[in-house]
Protein backbone atom coordinates (compact mmCIF):
# COMPACT_ATOMS: atom_id res chain seq x y z
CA UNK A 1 -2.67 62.96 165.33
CA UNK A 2 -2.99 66.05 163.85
CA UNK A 3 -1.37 65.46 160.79
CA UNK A 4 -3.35 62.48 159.67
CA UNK A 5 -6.25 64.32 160.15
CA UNK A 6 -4.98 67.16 157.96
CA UNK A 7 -3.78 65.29 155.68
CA UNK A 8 -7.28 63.37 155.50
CA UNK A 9 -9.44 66.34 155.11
CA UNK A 10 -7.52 67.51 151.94
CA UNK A 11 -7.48 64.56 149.86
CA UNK A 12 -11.19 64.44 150.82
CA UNK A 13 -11.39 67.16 149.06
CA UNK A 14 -9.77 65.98 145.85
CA UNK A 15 -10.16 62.84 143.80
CA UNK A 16 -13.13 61.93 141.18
CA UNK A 17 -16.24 61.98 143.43
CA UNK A 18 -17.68 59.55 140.25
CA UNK A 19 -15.13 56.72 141.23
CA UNK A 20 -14.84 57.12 145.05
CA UNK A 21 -16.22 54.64 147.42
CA UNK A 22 -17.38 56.59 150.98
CA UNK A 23 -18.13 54.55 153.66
CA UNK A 24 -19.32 56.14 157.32
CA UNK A 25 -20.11 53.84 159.92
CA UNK A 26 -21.63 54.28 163.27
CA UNK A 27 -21.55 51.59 166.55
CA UNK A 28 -22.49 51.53 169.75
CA UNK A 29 -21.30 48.87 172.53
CA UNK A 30 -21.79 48.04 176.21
CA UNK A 31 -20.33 45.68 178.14
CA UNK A 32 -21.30 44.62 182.00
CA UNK A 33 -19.28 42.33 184.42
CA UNK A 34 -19.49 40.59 187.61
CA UNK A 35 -16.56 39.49 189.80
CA UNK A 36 -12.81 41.21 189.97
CA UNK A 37 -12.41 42.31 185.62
CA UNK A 38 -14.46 41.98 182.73
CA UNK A 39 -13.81 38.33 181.23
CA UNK A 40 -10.71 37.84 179.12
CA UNK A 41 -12.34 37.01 175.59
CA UNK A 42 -14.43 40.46 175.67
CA UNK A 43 -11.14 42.87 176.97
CA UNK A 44 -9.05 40.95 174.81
CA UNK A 45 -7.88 41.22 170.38
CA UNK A 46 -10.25 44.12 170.42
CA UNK A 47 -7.99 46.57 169.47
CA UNK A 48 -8.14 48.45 172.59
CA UNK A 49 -11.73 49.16 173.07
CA UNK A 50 -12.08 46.21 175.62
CA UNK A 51 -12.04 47.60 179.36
CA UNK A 52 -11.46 45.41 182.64
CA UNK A 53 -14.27 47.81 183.90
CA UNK A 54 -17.75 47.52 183.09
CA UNK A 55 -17.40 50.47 180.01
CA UNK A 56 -19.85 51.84 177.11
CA UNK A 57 -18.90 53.62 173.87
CA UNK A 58 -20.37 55.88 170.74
CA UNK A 59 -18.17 55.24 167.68
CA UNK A 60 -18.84 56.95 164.15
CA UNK A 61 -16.65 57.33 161.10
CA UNK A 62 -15.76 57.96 157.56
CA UNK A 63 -14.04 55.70 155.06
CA UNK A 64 -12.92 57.04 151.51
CA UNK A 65 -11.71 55.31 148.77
CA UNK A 66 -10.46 56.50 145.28
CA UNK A 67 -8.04 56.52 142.43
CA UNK A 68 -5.77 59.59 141.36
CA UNK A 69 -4.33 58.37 137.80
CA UNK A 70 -2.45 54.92 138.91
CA UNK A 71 -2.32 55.67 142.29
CA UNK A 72 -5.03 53.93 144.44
CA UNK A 73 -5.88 56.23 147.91
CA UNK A 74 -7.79 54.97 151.24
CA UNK A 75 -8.37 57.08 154.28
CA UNK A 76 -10.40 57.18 157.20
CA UNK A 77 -11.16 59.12 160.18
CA UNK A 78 -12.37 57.21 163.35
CA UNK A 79 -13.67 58.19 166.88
CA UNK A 80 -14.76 57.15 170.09
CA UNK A 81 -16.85 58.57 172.59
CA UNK A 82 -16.35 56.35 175.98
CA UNK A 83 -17.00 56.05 180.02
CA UNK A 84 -15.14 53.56 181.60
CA UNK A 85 -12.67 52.38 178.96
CA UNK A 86 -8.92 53.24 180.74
CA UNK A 87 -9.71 53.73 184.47
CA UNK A 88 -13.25 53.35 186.56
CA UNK A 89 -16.36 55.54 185.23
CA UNK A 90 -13.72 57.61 183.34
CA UNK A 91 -15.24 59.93 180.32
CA UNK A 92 -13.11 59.84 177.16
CA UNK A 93 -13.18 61.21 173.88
CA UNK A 94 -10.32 59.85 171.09
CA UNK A 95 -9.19 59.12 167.84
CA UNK A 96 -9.12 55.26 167.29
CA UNK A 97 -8.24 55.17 163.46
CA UNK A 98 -7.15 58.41 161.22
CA UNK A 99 -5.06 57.64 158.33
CA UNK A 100 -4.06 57.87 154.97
CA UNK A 101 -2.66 54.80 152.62
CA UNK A 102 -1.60 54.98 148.93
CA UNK A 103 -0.74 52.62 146.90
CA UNK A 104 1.13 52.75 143.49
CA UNK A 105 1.29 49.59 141.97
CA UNK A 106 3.44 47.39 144.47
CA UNK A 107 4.62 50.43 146.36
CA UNK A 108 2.87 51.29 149.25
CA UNK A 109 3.23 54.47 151.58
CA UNK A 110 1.20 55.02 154.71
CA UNK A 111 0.34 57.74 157.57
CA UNK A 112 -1.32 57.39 161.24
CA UNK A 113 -2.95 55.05 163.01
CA UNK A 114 -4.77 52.27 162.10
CA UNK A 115 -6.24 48.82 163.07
CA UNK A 116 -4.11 45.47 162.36
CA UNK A 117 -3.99 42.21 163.71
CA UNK A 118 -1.68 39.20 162.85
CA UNK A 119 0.18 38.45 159.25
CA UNK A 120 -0.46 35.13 159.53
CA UNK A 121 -3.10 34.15 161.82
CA UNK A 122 -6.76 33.73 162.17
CA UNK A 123 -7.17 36.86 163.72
CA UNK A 124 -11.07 36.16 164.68
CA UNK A 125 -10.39 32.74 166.27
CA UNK A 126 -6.55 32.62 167.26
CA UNK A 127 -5.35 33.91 170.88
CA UNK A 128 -3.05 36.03 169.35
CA UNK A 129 0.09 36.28 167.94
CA UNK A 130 3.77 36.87 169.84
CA UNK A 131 4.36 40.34 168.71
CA UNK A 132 1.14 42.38 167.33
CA UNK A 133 -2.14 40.39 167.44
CA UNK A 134 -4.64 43.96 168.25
CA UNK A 135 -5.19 43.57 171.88
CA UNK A 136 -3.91 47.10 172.18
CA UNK A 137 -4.98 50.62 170.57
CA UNK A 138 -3.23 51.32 167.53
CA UNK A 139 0.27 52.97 167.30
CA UNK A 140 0.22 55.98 164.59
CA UNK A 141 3.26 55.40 162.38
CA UNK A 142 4.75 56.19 158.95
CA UNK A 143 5.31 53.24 157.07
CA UNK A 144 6.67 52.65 153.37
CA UNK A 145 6.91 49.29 151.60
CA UNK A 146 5.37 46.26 149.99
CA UNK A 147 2.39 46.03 152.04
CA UNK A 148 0.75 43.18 149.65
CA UNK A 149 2.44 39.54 148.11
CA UNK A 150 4.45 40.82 145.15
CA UNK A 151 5.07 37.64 142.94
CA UNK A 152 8.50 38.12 141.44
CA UNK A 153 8.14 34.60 140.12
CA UNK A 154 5.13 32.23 139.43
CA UNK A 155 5.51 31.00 142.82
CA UNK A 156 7.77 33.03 144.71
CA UNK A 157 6.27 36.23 146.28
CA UNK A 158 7.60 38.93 148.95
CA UNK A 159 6.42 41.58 150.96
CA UNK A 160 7.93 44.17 153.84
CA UNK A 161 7.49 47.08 154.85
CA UNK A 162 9.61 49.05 157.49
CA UNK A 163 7.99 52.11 159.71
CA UNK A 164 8.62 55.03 162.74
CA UNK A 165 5.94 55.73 165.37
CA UNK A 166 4.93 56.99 168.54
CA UNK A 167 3.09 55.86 171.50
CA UNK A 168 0.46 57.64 172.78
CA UNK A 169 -0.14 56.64 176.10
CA UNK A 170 1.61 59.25 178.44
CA UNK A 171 -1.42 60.55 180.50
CA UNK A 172 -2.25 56.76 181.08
CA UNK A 173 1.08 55.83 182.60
CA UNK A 174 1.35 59.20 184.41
CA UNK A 175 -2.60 58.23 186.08
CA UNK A 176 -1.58 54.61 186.35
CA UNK A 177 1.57 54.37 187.72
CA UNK A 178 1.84 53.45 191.83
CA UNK A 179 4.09 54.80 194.39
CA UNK A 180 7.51 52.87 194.37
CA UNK A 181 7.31 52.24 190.53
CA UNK A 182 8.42 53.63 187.33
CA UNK A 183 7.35 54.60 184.10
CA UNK A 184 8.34 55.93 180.31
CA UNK A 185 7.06 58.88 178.65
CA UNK A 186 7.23 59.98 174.83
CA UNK A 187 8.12 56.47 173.37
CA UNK A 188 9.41 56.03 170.26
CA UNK A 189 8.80 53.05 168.04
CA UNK A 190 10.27 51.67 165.37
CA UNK A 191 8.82 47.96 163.24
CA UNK A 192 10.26 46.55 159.83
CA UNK A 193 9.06 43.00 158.68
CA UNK A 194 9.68 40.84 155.61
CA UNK A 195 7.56 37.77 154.44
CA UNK A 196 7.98 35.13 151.29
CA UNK A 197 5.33 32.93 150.12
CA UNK A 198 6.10 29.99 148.25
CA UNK A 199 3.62 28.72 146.06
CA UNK A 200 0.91 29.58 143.06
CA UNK A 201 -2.00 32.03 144.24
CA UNK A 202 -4.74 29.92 145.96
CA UNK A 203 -2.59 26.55 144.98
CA UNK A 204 -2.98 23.35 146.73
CA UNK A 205 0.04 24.10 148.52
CA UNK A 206 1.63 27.30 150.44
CA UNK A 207 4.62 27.81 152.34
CA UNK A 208 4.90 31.34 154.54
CA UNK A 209 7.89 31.99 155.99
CA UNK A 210 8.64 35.41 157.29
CA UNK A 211 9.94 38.13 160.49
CA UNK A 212 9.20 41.07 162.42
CA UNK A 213 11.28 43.33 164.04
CA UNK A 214 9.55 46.07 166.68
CA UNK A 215 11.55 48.77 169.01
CA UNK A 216 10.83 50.94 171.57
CA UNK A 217 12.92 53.77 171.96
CA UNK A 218 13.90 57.22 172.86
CA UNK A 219 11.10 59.34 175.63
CA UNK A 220 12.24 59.74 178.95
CA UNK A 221 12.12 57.11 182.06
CA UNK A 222 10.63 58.89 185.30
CA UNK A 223 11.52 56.93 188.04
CA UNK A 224 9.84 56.34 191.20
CA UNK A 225 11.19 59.69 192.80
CA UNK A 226 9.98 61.45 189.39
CA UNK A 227 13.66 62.20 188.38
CA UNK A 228 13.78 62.00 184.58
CA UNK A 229 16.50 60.49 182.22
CA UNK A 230 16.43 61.53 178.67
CA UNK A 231 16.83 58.00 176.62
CA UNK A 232 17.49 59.10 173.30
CA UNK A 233 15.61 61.77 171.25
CA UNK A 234 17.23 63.05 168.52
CA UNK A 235 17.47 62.02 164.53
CA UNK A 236 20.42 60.41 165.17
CA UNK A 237 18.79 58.31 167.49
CA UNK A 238 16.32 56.88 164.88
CA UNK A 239 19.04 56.11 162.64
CA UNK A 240 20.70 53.66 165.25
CA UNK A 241 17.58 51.51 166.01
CA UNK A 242 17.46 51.26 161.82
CA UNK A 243 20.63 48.92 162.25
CA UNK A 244 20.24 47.20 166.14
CA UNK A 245 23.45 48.58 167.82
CA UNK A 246 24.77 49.80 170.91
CA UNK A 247 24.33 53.67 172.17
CA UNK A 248 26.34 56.53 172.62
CA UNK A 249 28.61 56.87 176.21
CA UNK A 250 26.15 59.25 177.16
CA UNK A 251 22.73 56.25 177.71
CA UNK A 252 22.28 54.15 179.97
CA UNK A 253 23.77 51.36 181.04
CA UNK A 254 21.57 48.83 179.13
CA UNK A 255 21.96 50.98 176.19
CA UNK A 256 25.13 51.51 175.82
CA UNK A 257 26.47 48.33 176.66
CA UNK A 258 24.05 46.28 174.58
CA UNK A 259 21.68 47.40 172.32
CA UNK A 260 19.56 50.84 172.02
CA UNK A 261 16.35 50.60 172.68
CA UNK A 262 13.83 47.80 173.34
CA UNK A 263 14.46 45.24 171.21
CA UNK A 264 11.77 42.08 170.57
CA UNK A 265 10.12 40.37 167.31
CA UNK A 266 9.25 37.22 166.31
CA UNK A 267 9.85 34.45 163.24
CA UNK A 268 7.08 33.38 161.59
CA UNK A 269 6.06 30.08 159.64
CA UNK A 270 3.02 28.53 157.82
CA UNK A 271 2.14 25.72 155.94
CA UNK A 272 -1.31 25.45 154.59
CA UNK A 273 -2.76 22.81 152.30
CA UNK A 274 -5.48 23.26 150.83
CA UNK A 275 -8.47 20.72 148.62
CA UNK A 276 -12.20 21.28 147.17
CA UNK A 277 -13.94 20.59 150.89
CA UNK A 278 -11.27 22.43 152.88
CA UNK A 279 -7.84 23.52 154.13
CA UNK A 280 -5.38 23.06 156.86
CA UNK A 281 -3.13 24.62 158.25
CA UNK A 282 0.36 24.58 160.53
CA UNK A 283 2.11 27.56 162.14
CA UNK A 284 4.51 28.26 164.62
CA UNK A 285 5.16 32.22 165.84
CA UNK A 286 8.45 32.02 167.68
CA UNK A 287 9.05 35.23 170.07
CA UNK A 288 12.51 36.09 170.67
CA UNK A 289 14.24 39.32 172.47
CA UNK A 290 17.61 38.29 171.51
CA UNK A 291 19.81 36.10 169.33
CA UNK A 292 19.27 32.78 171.80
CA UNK A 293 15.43 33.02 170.95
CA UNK A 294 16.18 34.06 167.40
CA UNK A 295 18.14 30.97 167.12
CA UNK A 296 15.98 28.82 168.47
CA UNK A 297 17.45 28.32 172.15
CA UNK A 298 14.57 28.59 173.79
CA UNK A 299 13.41 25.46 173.43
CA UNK A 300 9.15 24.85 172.65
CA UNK A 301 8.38 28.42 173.45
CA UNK A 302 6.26 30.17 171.16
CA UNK A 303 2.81 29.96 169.94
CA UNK A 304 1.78 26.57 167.98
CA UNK A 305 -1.14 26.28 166.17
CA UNK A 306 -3.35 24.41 163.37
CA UNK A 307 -6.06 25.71 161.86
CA UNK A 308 -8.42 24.06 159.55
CA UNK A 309 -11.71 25.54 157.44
CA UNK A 310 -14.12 23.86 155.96
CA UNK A 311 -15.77 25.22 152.30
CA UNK A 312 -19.02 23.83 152.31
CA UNK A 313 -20.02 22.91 155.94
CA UNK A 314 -21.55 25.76 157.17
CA UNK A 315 -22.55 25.00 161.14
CA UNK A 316 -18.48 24.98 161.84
CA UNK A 317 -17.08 26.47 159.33
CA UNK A 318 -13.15 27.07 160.79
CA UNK A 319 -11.06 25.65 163.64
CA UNK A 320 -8.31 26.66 165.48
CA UNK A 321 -6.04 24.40 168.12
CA UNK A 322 -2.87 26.69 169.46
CA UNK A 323 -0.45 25.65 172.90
CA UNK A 324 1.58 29.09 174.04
CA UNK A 325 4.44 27.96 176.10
CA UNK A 326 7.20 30.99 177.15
CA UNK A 327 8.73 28.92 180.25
CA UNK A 328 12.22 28.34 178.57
CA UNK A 329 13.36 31.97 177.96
CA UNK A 330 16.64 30.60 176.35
CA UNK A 331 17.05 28.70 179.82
CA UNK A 332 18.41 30.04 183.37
CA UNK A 333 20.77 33.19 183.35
CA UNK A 334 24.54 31.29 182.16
CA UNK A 335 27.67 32.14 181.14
CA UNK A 336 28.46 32.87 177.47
CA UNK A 337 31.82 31.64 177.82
CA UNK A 338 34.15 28.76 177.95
CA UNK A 339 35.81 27.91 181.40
CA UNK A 340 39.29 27.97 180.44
CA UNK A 341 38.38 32.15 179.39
CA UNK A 342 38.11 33.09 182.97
CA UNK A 343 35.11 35.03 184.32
CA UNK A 344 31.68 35.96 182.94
CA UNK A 345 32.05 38.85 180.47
CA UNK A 346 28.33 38.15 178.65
CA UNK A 347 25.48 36.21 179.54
CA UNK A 348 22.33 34.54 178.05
CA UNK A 349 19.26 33.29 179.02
CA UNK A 350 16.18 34.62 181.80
CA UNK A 351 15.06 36.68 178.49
CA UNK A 352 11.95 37.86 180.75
CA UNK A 353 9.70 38.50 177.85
CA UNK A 354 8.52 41.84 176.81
CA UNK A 355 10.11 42.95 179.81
CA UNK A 356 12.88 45.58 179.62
CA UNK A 357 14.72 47.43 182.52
CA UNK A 358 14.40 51.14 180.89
CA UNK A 359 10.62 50.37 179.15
CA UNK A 360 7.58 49.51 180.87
CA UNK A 361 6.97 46.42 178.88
CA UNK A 362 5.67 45.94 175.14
CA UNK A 363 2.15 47.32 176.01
CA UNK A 364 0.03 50.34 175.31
CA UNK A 365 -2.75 51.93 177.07
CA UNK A 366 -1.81 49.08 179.72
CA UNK A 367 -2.73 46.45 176.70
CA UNK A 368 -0.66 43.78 175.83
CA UNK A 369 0.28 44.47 172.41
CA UNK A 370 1.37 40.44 171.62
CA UNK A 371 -0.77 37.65 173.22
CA UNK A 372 -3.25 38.84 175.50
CA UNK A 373 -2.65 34.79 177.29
CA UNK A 374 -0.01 36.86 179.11
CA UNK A 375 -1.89 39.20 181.35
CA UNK A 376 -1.76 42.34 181.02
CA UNK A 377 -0.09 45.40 183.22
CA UNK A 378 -3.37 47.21 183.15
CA UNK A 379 -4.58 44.00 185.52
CA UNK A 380 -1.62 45.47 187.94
CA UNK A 381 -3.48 46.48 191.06
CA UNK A 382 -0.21 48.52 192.12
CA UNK A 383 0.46 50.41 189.27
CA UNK A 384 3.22 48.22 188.29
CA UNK A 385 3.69 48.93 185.02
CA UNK A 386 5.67 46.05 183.87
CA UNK A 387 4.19 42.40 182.98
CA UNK A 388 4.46 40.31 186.25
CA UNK A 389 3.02 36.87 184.66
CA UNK A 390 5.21 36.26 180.96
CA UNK A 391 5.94 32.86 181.94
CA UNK A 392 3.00 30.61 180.82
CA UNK A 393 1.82 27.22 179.62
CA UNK A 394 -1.73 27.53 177.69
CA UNK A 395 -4.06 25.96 175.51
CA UNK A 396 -6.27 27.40 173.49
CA UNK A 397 -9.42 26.58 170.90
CA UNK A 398 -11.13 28.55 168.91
CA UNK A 399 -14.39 27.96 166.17
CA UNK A 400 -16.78 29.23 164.25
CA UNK A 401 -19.32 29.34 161.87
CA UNK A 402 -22.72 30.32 160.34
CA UNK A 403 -25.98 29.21 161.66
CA UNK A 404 -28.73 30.88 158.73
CA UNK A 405 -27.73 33.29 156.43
CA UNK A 406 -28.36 35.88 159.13
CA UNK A 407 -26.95 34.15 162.16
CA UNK A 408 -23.34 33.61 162.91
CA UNK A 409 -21.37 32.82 165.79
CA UNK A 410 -17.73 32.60 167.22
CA UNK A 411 -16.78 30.33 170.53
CA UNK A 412 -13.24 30.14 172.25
CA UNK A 413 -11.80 28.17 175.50
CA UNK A 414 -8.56 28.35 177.14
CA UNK A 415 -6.75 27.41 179.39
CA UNK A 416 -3.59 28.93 181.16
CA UNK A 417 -1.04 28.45 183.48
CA UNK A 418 1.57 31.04 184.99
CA UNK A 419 4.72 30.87 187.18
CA UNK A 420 5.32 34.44 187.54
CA UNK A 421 8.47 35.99 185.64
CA UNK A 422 12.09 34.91 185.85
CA UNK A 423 12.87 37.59 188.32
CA UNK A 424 9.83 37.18 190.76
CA UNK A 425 8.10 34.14 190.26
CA UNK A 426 5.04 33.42 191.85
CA UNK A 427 4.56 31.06 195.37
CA UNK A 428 2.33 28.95 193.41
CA UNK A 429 1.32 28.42 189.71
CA UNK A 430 -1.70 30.32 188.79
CA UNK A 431 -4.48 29.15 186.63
CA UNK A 432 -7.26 30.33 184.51
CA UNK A 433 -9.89 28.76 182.97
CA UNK A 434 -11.71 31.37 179.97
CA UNK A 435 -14.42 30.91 177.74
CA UNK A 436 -16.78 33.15 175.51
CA UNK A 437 -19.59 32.60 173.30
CA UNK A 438 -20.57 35.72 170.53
CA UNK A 439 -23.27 35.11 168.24
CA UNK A 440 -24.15 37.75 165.28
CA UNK A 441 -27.30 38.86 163.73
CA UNK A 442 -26.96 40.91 159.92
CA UNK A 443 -30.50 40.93 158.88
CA UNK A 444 -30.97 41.08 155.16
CA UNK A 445 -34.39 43.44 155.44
CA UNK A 446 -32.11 45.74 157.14
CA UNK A 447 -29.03 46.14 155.29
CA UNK A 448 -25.85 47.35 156.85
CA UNK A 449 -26.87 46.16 160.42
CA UNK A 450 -25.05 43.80 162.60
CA UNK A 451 -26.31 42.80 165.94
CA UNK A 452 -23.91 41.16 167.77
CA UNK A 453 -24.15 39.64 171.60
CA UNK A 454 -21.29 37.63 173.71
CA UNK A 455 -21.45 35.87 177.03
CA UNK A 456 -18.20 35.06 178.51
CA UNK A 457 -16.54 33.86 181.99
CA UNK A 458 -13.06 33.29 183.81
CA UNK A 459 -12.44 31.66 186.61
CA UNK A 460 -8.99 31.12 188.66
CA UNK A 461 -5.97 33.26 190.01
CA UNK A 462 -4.94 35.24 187.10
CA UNK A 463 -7.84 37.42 186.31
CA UNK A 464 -10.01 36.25 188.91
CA UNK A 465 -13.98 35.10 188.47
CA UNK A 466 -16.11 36.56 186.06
CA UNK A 467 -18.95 36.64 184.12
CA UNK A 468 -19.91 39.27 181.44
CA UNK A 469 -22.15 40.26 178.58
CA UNK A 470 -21.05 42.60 176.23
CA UNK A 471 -23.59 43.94 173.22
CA UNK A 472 -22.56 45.38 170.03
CA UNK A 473 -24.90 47.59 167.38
CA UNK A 474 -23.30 48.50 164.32
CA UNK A 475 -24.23 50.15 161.44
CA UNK A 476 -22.63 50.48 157.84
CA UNK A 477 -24.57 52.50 154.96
């Protein structure tokens, strides 16, 4: 992170002062619990600063915007002071956001780490999407594209971008990990995307159809005797996840047979429609790991969803029905073959989701990165550091909207079932029941305040029974 930061403090120091926009903030939060973990809706899509312990933080930073000719420049610094955030009573003190992003006309280059949540979804309301919805801390990353809809005609518009980063988790895995089990260090990571829109800006109709690729790569795998295999660190390394291919002699057996790295993304579509008292829409966010799922093999896994918002009725002002299924997995383990070609050289199917045999899973900080409806390995009482519940059936229902002009509020329910993984799967199917209720105060004598206070509560065999409130004070000026 220290090059972000660098990098931050000398372009504060350049730039017209006359036409910059600086924006510090300052928040403080709290959250309490009863029961086994702090309820799902106030760990969960918060970026990372959610805790399954009862946990309290100081957060203050400094935004800066500002134009150098035609280039437009943003940066920010962003830290948090916290006790109980990654393990039990636990003092911390990190960098959540640092980063720089310019833009020159439709180009776009970036540097560090930064918030995001889903291209497509409703990221206040939704459960999350199948590969990046911010349940976990941000990944610091290099990125250059089209960050923004470029329309290259009146209604045909693209975007992409493609990016390297790192994860930053080593000390947590190292603490985390339990005796018997395994872990990666020094994880490489590697995301390119592309999108198309179809249809006029703001037109009555809008077609989004796009993909995301993410790999984990390189670091080294310690396993559970603490010998350590070197997966892949050098610049030729990051060329080969650029094109997904197999490794060198020299990898592992996954590796070098298949592909390199940790492979997993998802295809993305949306069709909104939209009229003078509101808009709806219809999405589907289809997860895959390999070509099966890619091609659509796995049957009615992936996220579903509608969403509709109203313009002018203010009490409920959006709406949000989703059903997250990832039973299929492209099917039971089978033979890619015909039976006249003798035996099985390749097979398909058992994708075990955002599991991989050389990476602990597509999590950071112990945070599911994708859906946060599949638990977590932080909720691993054995320091497992895989995901031990991918296979699940849930429902999920989301609204909002805006009691005064001071008063706001959000609401979600769900509802989820598990059978374990493909591997392992559990005795029984495991439910959960979750539901949280946040309500905001931004007082208009006190500008730049937001008040903001949730209940929320789980109960069943997933993440146990809970009840928590969590309080949040923040400040802009």
């Amino acid at each position: 992170m220290r090059i972000p930061i660098c990098l931050l403090a000398f372009i504060l120091m350049g730039g017209n002062m006359a036409t910059a926009q600086v924006s510090p903030f300052v928040e403080y939060g709290a959250t309490v619990h009863t029961g086994d973990n702090t309820p799902l809706w106030q760990v969960s899509n918060q970026q990372g600063l959610g805790s399954v312990y009862d946990n309290t933080y100081i957060r203050g930073g400094l935004g800066y915007k500002h134009q150098l000719g035609k280039w437009k420049f943003e940066e920010k610094l962003d830290m948090v002071a916290a006790v109980g955030m990654n393990f039990k009573g636990d003092k911390d003190i990190f960098i959540q956001q640092a980063y720089i992003d310019a833009r020159y006309k439709w180009l776009g280059l970036f540097a560090g780490s930064r918030e995001k949540g889903a291209p497509l979804l409703n990221n206040a309301l939704s459960s999350g999407d199948m590969t990046w919805s911010g349940n976990a801390r941000p990944i610091p990353q290099i990125m250059v594209g089209i960050p923004e809809y470029l329309y290259i005609l009146p209604r045909l518009a693209i975007k992409g971008e493609i990016s390297y980063g790192w994860f930053t988790d080593n000390k947590y895995q190292e603490r985390k990990v339990g005796a018997g089990h395994w872990y990666t260090k020094d994880i490489k990571y590697h995301h390119k995307e592309g999108f198309i829109r179809v249809g006029v800006p703001n037109g009555k109709w809008q077609l989004d159809i796009g993909m995301t690729l993410d790999t984990q790569f390189g670091g080294s795998i310690v396993d559970s005797n603490g010998n350590v295999a070197n997966l892949g660190n050098t610049l030729k390394d990051y060329f080969r996840v650029f094109i997904p291919g197999a490794g060198d002699e020299d990898k592992p057996w996954n590796d070098s047979n298949f592909f390199q790295g940790n492979f997993l993304g998802s295809e993305q579509i949306r069709l909104t429609h939209r009229s003078d008292k509101f808009s709806i829409s219809a999405y589907l966010c289809n997860h895959f790991d390999d070509f099966s799922a890619m091609g659509k093999q796995n049957g009615w896994d992936g996220l579903w969803g509608l969403e509709m918002s109203f313009n002018h009725f203010k009490p409920v002002n959006a709406v949000v029905f989703e059903f997250l299924q990832t039973t299929n997995m492209s099917g039971p383990l089978h033979g890619l073959h015909e039976p006249e070609e003798g035996p099985v050289h390749k097979t398909g199917g058992s994708d075990n989701y955002y599991n991989n045999g050389l990476y602990p899973g597509w999590a950071h900080w112990g945070m599911m990165i994708a859906n946060p409806l599949i638990a977590s390995p932080i909720y691993n009482k054995d320091g497992d550091m895989t995901f031990k519940y991918n296979r699940v059936k849930a429902l999920h229902i989301g609204w909002s909207g805006q009691i005064s002009p001071e008063w706001s509020y959000i609401a979600k329910m769900s509802h989820n079932r598990t059978w374990g993984t493909p591997g392992a799967p559990t005795l029984d199917i495991l439910e959960n029941f979750s539901a949280y209720a946040s309500f905001s105060y931004a007082p208009e004598r006190w500008k730049g305040w937001n008040f903001n206070a949730s209940l929320a509560l789980d109960m069943g065999e997933i993440y146990g029974d809970n009840f928590g409130f969590q309080l949040k004070i923040h400040k802009s000026f």
